[in-house]
C-alpha atoms as a PDB file:
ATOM      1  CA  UNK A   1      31.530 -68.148  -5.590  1.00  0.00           C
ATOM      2  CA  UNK A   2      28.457 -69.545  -6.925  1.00  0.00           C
ATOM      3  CA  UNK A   3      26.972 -72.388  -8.567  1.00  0.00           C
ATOM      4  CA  UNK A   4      27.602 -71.061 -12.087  1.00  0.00           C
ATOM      5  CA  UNK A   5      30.838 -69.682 -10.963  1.00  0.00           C
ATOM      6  CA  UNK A   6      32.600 -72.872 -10.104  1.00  0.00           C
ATOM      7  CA  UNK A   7      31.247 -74.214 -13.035  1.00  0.00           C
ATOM      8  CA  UNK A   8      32.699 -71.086 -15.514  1.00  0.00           C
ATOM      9  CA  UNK A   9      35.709 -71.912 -13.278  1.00  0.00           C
ATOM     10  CA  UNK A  10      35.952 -75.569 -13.685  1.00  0.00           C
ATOM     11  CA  UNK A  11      34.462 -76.149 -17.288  1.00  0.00           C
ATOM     12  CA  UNK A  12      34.733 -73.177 -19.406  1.00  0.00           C
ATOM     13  CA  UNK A  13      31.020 -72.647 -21.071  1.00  0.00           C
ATOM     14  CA  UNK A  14      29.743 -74.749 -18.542  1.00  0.00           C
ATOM     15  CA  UNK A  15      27.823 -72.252 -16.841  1.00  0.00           C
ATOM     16  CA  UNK A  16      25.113 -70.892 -19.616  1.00  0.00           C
ATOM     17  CA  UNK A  17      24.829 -74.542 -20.264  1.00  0.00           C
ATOM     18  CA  UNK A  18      23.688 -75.293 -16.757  1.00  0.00           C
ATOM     19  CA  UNK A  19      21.356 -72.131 -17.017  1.00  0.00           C
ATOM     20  CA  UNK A  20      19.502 -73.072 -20.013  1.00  0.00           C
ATOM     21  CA  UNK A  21      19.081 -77.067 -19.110  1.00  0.00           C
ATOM     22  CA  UNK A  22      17.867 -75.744 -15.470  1.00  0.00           C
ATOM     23  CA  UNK A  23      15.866 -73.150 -17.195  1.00  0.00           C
ATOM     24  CA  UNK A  24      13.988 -75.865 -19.406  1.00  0.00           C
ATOM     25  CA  UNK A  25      13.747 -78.349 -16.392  1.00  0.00           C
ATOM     26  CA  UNK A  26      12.097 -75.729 -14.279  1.00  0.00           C
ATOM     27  CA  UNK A  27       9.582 -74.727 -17.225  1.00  0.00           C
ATOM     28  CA  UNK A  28       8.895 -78.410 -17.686  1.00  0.00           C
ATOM     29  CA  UNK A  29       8.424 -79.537 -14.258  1.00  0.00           C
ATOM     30  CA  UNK A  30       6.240 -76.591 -13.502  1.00  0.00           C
ATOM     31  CA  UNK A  31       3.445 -77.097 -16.429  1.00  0.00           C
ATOM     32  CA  UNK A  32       3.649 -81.266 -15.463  1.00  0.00           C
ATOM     33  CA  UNK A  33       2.956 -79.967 -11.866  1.00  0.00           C
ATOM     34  CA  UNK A  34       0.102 -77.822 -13.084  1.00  0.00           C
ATOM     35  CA  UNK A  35      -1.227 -80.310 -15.213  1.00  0.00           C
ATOM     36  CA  UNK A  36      -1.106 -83.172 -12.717  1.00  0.00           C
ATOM     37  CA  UNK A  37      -3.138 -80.634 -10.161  1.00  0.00           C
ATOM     38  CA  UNK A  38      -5.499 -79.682 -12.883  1.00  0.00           C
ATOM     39  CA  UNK A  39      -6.141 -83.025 -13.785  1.00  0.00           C
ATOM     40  CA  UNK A  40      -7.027 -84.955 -10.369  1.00  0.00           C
ATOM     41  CA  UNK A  41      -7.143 -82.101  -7.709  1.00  0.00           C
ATOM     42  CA  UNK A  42     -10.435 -80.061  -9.926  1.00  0.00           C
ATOM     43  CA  UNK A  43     -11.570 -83.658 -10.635  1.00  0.00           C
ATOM     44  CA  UNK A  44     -15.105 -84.283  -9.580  1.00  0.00           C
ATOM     45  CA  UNK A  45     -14.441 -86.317  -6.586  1.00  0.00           C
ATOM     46  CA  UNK A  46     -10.730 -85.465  -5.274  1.00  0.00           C
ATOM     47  CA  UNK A  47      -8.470 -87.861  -3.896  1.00  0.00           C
ATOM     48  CA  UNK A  48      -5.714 -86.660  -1.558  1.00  0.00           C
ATOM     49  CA  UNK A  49      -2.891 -89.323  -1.586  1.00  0.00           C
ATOM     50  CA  UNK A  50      -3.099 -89.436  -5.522  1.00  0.00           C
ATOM     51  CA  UNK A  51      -2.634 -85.865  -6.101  1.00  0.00           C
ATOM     52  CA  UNK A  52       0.295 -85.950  -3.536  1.00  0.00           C
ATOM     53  CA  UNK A  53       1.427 -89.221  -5.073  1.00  0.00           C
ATOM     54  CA  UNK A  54       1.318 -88.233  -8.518  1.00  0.00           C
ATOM     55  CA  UNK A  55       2.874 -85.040  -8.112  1.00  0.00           C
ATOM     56  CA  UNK A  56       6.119 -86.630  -6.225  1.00  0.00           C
ATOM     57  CA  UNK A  57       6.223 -89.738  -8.451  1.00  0.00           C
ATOM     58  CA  UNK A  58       6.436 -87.492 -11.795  1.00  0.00           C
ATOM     59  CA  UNK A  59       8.214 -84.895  -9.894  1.00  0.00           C
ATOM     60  CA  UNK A  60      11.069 -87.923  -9.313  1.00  0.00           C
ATOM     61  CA  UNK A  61      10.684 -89.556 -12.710  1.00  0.00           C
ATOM     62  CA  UNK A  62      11.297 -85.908 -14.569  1.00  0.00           C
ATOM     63  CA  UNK A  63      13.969 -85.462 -12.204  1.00  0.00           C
ATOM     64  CA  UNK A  64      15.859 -89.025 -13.108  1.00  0.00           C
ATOM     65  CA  UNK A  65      14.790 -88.615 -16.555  1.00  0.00           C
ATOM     66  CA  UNK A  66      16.437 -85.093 -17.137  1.00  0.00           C
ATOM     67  CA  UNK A  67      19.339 -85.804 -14.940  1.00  0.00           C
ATOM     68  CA  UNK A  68      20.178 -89.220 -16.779  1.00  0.00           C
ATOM     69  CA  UNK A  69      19.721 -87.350 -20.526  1.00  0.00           C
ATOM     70  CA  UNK A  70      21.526 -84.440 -19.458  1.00  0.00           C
ATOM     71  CA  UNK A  71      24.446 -86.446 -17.920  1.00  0.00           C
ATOM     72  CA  UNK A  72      24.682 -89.066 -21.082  1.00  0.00           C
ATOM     73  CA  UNK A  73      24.232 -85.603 -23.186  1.00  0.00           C
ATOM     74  CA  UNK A  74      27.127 -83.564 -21.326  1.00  0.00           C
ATOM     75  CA  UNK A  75      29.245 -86.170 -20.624  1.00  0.00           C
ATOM     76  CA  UNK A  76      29.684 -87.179 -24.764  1.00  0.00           C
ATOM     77  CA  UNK A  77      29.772 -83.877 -25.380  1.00  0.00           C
ATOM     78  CA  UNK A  78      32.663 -82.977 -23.418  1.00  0.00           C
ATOM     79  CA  UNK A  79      34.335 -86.335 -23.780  1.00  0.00           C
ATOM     80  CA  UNK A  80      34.173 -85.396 -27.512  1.00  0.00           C
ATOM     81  CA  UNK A  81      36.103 -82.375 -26.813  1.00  0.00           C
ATOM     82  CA  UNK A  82      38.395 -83.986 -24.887  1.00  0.00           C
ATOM     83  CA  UNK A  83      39.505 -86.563 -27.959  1.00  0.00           C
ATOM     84  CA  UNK A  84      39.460 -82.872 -30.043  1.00  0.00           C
ATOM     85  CA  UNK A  85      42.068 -81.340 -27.605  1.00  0.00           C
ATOM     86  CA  UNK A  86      44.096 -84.387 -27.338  1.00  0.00           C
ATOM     87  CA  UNK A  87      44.341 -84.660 -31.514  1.00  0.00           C
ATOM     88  CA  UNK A  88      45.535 -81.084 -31.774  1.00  0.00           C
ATOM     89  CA  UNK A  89      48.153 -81.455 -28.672  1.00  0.00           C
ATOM     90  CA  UNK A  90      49.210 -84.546 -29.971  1.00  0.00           C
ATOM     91  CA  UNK A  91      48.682 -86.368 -26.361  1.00  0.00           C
ATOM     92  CA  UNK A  92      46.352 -87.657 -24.028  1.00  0.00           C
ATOM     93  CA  UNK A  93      44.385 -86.076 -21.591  1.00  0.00           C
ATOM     94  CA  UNK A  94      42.779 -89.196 -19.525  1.00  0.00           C
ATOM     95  CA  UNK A  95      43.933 -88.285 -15.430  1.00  0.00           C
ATOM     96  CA  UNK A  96      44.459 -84.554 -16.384  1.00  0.00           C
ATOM     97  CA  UNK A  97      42.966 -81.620 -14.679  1.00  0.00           C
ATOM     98  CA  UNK A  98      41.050 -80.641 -17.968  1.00  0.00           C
ATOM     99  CA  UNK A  99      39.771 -84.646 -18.335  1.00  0.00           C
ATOM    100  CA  UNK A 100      38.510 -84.297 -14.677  1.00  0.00           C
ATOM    101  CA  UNK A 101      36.576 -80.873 -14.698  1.00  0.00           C
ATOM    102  CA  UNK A 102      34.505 -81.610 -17.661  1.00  0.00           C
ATOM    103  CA  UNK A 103      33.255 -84.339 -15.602  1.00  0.00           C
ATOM    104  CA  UNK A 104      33.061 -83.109 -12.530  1.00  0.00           C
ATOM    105  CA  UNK A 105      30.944 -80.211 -14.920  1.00  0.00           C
ATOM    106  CA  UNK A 106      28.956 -82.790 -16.604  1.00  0.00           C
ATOM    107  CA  UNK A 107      27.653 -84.245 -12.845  1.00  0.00           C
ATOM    108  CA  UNK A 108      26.821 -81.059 -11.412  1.00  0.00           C
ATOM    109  CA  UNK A 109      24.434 -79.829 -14.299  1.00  0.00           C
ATOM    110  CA  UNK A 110      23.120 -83.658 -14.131  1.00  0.00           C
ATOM    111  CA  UNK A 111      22.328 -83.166 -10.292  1.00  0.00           C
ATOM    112  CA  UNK A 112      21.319 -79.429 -10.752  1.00  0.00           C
ATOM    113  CA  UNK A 113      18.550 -80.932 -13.331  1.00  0.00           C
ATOM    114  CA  UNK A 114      17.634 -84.274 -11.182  1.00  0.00           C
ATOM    115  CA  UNK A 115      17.095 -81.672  -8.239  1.00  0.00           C
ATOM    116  CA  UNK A 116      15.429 -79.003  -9.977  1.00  0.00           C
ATOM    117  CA  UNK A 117      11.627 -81.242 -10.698  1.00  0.00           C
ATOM    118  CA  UNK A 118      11.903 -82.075  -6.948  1.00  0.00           C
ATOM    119  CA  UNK A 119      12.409 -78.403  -5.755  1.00  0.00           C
ATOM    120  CA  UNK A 120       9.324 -77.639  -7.993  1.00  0.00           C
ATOM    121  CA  UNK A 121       7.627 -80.428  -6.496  1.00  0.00           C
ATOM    122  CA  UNK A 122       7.924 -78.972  -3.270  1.00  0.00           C
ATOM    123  CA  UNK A 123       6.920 -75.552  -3.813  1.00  0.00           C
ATOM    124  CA  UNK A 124       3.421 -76.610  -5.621  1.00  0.00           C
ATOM    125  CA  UNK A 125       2.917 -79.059  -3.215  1.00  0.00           C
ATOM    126  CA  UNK A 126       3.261 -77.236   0.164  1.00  0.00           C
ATOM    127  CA  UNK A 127      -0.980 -76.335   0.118  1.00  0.00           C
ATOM    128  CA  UNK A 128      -1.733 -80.079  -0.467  1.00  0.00           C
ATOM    129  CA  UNK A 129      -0.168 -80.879   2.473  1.00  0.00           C
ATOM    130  CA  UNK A 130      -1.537 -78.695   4.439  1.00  0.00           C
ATOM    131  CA  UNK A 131      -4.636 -80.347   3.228  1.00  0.00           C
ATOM    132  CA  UNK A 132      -3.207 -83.601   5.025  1.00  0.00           C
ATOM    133  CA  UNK A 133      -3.269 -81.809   8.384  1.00  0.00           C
ATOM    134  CA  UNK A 134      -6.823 -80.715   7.436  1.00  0.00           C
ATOM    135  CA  UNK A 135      -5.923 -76.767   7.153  1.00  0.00           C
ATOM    136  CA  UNK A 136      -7.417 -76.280   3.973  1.00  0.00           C
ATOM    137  CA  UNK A 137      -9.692 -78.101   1.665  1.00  0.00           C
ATOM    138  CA  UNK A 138      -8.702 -79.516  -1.435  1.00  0.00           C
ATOM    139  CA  UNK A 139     -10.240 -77.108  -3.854  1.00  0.00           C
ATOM    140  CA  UNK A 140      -8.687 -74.030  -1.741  1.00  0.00           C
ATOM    141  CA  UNK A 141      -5.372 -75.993  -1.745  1.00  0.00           C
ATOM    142  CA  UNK A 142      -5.523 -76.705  -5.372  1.00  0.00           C
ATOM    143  CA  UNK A 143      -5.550 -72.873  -6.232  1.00  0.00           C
ATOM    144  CA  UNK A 144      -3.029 -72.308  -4.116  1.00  0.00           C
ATOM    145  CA  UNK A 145      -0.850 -74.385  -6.180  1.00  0.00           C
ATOM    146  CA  UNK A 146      -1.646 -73.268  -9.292  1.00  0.00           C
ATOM    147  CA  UNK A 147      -0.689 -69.997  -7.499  1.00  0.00           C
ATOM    148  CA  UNK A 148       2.674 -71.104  -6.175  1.00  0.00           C
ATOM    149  CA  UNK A 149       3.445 -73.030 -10.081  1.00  0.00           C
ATOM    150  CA  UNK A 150       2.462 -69.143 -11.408  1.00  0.00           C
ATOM    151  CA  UNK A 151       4.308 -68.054  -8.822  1.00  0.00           C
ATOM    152  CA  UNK A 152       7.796 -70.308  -9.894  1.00  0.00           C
ATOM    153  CA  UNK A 153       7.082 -69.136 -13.564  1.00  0.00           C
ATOM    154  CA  UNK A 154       7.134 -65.738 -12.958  1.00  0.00           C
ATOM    155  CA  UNK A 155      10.064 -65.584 -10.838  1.00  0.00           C
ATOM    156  CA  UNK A 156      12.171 -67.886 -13.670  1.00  0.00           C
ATOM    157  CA  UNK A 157      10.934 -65.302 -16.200  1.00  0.00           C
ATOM    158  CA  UNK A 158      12.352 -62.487 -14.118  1.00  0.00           C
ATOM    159  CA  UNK A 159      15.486 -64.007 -13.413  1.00  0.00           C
ATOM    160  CA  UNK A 160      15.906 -64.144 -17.339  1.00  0.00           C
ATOM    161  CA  UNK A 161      14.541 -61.075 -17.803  1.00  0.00           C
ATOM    162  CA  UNK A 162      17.732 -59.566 -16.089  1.00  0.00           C
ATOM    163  CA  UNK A 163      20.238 -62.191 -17.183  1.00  0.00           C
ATOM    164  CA  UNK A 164      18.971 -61.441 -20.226  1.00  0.00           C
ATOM    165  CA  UNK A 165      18.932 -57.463 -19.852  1.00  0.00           C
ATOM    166  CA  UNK A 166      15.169 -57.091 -20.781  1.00  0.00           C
ATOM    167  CA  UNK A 167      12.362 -55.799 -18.664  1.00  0.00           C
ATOM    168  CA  UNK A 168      12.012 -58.403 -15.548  1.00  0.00           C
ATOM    169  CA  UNK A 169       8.779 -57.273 -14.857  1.00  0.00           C
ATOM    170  CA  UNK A 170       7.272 -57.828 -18.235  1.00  0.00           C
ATOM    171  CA  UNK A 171       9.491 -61.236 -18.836  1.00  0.00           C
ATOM    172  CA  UNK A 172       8.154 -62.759 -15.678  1.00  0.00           C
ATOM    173  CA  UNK A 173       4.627 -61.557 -16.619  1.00  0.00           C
ATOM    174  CA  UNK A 174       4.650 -63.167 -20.031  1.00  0.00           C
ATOM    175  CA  UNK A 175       6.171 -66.225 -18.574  1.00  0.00           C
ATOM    176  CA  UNK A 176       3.098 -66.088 -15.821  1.00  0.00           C
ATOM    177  CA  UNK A 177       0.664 -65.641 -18.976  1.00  0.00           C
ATOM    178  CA  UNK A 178       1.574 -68.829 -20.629  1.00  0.00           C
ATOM    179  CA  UNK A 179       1.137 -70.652 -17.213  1.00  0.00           C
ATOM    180  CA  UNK A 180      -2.165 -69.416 -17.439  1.00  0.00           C
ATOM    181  CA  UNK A 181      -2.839 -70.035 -20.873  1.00  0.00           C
ATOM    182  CA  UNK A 182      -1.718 -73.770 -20.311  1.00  0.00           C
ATOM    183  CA  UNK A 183      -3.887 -73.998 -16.725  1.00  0.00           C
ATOM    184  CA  UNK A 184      -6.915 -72.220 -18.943  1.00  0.00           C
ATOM    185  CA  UNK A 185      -6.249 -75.298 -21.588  1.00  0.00           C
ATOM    186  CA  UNK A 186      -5.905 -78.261 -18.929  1.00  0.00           C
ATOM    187  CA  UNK A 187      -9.212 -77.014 -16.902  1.00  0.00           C
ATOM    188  CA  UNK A 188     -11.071 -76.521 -20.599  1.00  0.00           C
ATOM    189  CA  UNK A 189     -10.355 -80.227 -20.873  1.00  0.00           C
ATOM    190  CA  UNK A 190     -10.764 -81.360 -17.205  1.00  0.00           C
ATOM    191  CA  UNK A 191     -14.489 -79.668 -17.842  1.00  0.00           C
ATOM    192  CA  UNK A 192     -15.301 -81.305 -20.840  1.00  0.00           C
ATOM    193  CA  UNK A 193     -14.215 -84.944 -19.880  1.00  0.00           C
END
């Protein structure tokens, strides 16, 4: 059983909740990691550790940020519903199975969107590292991760092109496209500044 699964399982409409918060984390954490690269990695003199340090600080900060928010966010939510359910049964629900899975639900979207700017992170930064270990150059390495963020956005874009029963292909490519249009944007300004 998978992630979204358990989650149908233990929290009702817990599931397409989790998709669309990951969805939005992933979109987010992708265009900050293509800005961040755009910004120092094409600048005219490129340092190493502050592209890598930039990327894994804002990677962590969007990952505590959106797994705080979407905790405090869930966890109301379904607290609220629990006080609902207890009015119309007349009863509380605090120590029930129902009281403890819209928790345990709240969490696991909260960790699935902490984690989710980190595995990001890790794709786009793979080619700076290899940088590190003197492999590639900077400018080479920088492409590549603009590559690998195009790369994440396409493959999100597919995977809701068939949740979503549209064309894949053409959902991932459009997704791809803005990626582009925002990397076209950031370099436009990187040039003129």
């Amino acid at each position: 059983m998978g992630l979204t699964g358990l989650l149908r399982k233990r929290g009702g409409e817990a599931g397409p909740i989790l998709r669309r918060f990951f969805t939005n984390t992933l979109f987010d954490s992708t265009f900050t990691l293509l800005g961040i690269v755009i910004g120092s990695a094409f600048a005219s003199s490129p340092d190493l550790r502050l592209v890598l340090g930039t990327m894994v600080a804002t990677s962590v900060a969007l990952g505590i940020s959106t797994g705080v928010s979407v905790y405090e966010s869930e966890a109301l939510e379904r607290e609220r519903r629990v006080l609902e359910l207890e009015k119309a049964l007349f009863r509380g629900l605090e120590n029930t199975k129902i009281a403890e899975d819209h928790k345990i639900s709240a969490i696991i979207i909260a960790v699935v969107n902490f984690l989710t700017p980190l595995m990001c992170c890790l794709i786009v930064i793979i080619p700076m590292i290899l940088v590190a270990f003197q492999l590639l150059d900077i400018i080479t390495a920088s492409w590549l991760s603009i590559a690998s963020a195009l790369g994440i956005l396409f493959v999100a874009g597919t995977y809701l092109g068939r949740f979503g029963r549209r064309s894949p292909f053409i959902k991932g490519l459009r997704m791809m496209l803005f990626g582009v249009v925002a990397f076209a944007v950031g370099f436009l300004i990187q040039a003129l500044i």
